[in-house]
C-alpha atoms as a PDB file:
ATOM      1  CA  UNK A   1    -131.021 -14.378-321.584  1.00  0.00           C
ATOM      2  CA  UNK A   2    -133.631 -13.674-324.638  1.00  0.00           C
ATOM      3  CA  UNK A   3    -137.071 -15.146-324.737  1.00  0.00           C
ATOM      4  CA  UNK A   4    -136.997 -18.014-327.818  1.00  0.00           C
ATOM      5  CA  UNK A   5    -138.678 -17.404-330.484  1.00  0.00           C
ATOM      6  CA  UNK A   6    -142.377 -17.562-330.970  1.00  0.00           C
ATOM      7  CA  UNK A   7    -143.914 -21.289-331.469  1.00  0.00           C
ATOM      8  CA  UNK A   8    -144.637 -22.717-334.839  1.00  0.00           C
ATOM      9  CA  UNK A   9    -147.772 -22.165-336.157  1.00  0.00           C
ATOM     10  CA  UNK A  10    -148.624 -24.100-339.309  1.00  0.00           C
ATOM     11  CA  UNK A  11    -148.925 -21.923-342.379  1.00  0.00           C
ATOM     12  CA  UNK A  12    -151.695 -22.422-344.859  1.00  0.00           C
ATOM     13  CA  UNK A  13    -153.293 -25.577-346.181  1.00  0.00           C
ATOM     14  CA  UNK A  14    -156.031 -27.550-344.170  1.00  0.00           C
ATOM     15  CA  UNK A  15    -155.168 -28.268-340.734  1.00  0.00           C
ATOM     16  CA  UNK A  16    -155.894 -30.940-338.656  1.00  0.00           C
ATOM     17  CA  UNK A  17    -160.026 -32.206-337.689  1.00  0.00           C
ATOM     18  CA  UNK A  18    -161.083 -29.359-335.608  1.00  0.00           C
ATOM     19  CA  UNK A  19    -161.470 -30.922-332.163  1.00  0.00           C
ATOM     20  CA  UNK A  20    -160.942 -28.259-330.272  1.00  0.00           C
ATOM     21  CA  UNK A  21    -164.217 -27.863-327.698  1.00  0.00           C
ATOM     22  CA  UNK A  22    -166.819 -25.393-328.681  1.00  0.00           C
ATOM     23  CA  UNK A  23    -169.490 -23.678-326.540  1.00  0.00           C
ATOM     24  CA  UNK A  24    -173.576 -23.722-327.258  1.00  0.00           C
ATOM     25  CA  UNK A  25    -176.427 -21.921-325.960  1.00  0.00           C
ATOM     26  CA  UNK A  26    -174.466 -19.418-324.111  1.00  0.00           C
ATOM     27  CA  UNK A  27    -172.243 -20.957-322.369  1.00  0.00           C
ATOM     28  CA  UNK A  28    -174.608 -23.627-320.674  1.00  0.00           C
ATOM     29  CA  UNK A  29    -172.824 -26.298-322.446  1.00  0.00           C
ATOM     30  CA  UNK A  30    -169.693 -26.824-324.184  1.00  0.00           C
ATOM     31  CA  UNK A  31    -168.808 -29.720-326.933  1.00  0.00           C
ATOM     32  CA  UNK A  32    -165.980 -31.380-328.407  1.00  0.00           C
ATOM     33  CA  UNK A  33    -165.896 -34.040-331.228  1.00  0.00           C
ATOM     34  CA  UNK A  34    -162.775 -36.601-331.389  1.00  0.00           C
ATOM     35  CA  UNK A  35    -162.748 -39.093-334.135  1.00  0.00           C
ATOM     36  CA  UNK A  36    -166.237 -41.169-333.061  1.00  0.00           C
ATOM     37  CA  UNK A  37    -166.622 -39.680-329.672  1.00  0.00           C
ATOM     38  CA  UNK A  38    -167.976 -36.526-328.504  1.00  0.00           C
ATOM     39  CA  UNK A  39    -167.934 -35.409-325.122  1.00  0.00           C
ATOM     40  CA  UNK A  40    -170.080 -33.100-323.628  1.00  0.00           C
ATOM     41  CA  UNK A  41    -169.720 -30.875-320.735  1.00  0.00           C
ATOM     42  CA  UNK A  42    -172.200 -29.297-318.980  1.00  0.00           C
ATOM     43  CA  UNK A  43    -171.665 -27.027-315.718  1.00  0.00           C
ATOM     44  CA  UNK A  44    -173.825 -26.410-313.112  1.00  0.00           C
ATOM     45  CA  UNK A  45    -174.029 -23.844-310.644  1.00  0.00           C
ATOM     46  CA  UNK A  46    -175.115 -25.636-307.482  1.00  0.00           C
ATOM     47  CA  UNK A  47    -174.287 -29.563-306.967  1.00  0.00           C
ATOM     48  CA  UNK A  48    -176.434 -32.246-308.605  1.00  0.00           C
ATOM     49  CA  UNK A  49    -177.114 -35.555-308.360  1.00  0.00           C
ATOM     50  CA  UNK A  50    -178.309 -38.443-310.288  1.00  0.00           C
ATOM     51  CA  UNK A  51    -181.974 -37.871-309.388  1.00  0.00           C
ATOM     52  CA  UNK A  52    -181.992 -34.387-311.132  1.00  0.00           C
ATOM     53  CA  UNK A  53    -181.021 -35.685-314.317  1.00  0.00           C
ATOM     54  CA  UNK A  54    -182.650 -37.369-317.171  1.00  0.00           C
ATOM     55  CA  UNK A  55    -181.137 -37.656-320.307  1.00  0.00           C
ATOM     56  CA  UNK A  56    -182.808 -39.509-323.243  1.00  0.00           C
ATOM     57  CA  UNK A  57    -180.195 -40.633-325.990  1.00  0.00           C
ATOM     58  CA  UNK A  58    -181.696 -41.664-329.834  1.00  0.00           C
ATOM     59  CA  UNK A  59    -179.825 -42.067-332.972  1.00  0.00           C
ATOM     60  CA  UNK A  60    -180.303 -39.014-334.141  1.00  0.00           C
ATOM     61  CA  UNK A  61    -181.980 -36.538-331.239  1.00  0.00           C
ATOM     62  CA  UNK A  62    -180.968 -35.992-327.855  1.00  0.00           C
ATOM     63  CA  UNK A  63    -183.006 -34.371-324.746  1.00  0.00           C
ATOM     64  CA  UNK A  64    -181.328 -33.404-321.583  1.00  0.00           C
ATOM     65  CA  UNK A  65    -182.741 -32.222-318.669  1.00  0.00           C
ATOM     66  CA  UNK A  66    -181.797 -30.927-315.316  1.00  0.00           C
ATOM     67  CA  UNK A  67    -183.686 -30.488-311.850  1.00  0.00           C
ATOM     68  CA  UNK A  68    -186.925 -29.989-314.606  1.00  0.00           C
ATOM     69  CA  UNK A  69    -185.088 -27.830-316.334  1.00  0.00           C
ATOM     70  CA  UNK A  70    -185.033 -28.464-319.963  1.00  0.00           C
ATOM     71  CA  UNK A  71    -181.072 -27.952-321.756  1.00  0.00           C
ATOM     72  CA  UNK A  72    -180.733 -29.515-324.397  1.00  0.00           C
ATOM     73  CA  UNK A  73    -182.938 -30.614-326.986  1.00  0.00           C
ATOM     74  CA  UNK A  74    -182.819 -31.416-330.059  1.00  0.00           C
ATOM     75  CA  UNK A  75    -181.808 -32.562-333.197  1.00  0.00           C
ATOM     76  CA  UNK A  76    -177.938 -33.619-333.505  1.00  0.00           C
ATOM     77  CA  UNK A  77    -175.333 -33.045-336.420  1.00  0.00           C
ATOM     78  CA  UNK A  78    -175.119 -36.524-337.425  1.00  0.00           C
ATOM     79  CA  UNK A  79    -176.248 -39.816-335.768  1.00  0.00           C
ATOM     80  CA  UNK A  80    -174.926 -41.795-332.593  1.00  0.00           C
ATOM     81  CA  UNK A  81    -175.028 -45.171-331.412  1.00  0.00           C
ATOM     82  CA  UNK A  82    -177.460 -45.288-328.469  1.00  0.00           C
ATOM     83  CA  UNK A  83    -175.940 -48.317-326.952  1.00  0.00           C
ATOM     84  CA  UNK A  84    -172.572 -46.778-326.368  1.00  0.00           C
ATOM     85  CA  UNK A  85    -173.799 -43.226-325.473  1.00  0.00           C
ATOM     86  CA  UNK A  86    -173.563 -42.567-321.619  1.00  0.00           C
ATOM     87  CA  UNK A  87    -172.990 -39.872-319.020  1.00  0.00           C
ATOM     88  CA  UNK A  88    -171.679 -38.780-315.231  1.00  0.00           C
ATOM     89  CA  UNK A  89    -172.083 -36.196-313.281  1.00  0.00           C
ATOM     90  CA  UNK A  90    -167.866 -35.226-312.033  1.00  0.00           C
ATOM     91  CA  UNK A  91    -166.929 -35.270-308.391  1.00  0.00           C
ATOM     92  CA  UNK A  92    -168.460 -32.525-306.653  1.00  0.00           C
ATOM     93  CA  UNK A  93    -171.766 -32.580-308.946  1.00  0.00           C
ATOM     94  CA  UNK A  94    -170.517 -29.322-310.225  1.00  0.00           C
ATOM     95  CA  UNK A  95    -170.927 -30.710-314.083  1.00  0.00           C
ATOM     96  CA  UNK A  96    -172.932 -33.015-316.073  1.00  0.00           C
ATOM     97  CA  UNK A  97    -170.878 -35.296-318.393  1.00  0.00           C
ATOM     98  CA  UNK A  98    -172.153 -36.554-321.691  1.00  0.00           C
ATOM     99  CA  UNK A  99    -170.257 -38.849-324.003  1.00  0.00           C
ATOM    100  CA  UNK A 100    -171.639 -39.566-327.059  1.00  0.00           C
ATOM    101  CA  UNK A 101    -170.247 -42.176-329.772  1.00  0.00           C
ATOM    102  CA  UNK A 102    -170.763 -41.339-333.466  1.00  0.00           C
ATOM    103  CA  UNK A 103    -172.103 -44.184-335.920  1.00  0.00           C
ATOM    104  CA  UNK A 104    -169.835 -42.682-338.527  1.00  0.00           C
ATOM    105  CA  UNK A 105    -166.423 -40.682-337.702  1.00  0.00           C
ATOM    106  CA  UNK A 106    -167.207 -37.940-340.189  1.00  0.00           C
ATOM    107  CA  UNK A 107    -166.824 -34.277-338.202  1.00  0.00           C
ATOM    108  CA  UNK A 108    -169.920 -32.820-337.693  1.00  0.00           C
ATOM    109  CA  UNK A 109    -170.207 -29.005-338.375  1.00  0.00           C
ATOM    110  CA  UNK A 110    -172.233 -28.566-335.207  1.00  0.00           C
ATOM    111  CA  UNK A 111    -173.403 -30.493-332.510  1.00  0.00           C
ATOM    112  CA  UNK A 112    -177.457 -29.345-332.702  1.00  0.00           C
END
């Protein structure tokens, strides 16, 4: 039996909202934007726990931190709601979890 044919790609035009996840500062974290949310991953090399993190959300900056270690900060490509912005570390403490919630649902071009 033959292999089918090659999958569709969409010609042309505009496609969809890019959500597909993008990677900053050299790989130390990666982010994806969906509608209002974005959700970002950060991976760490040994196991963390909630003690070595600190994370400061504001509307429109955001500082993260690690074991002292400064990883993000900065200014963000549009502004979030602080309320609903919040963050886990995944089983294992492998990676640092941020999930952000945009006040508007317009794509940003970049996260920082």
């Amino acid at each position: 039996g033959g292999m089918g044919g090659m999958g569709g790609g969409k010609g042309g035009g505009k496609g969809p909202a890019d959500d597909s996840e993008k990677a900053g500062e050299g790989g130390k974290w990666h982010w994806q934007q969906k509608g209002e949310e974005i959700q970002l991953r950060l991976p760490q090399e040994a196991a963390i726990t909630k003690k070595d993190v600190e994370i400061k959300f504001k509307r429109s900056t955001l500082l993260v931190k690690v074991k002292g270690e400064t990883i993000i900060d900065g200014t963000m490509g549009g502004n979030v709601e602080v309320d609903e912005c919040t963050w886990c570390i995944a089983p294992g403490g492998t990676e640092l979890q941020v999930m952000l919630t945009k006040q508007q649902e317009a794509e940003w071009p970049r996260f920082l």
